[in-house]
Protein backbone atom coordinates (compact mmCIF):
# COMPACT_ATOMS: atom_id res chain seq x y z
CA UNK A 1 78.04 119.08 62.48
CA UNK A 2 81.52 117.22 62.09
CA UNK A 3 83.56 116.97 65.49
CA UNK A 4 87.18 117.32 64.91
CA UNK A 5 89.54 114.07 65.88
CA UNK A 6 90.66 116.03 69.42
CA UNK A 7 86.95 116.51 69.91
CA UNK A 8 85.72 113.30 68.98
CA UNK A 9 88.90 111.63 71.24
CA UNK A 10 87.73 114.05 74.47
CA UNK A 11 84.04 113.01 74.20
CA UNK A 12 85.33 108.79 74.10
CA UNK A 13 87.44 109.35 77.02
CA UNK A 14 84.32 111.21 78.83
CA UNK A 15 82.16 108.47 78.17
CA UNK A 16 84.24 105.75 79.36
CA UNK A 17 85.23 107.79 82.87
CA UNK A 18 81.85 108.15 83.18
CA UNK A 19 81.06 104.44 82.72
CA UNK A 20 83.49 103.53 84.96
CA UNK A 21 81.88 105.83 87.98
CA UNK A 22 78.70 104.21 87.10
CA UNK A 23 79.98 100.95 87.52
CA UNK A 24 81.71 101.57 90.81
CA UNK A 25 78.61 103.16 92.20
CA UNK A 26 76.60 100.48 91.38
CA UNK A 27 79.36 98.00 92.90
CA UNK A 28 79.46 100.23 96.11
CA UNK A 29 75.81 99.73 96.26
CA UNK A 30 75.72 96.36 96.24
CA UNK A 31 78.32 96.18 98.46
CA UNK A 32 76.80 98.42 101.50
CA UNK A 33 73.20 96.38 100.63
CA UNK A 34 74.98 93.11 101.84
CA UNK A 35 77.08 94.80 104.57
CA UNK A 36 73.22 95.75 105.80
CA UNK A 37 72.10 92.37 105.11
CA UNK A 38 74.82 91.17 107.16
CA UNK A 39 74.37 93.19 110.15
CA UNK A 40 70.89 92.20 110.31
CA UNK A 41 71.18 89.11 110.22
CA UNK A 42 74.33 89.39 112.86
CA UNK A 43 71.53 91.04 115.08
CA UNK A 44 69.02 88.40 114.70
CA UNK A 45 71.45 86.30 116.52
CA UNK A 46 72.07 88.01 119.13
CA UNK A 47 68.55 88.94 120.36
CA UNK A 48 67.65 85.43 122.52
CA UNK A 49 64.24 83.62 121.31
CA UNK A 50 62.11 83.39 123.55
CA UNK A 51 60.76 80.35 124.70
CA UNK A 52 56.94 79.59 124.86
């Protein structure tokens, strides 16, 4: 079935949007994992070692 050129243009400008969210998402991601990294390893030192 043959799209017509408004068709065809909608469905390219769909597909990049949507790209584009799934590339920010996956950048947000990354971004909170090393915030998390970040604060665990702030934590780690701040708890004292104990001494044997």
């Amino acid at each position: 079935m043959h799209q017509s050129r408004k068709e065809q243009g909608l469905e390219r400008t769909s597909r990049r949007l949507l790209n584009a969210d799934r590339q920010e998402a996956i950048m947000l991601a990354r971004e909170e994992s090393n915030i998390e990294a970040g604060g665990e390893l702030g934590r780690a030192a701040a708890i004292p070692r104990k001494t044997p």
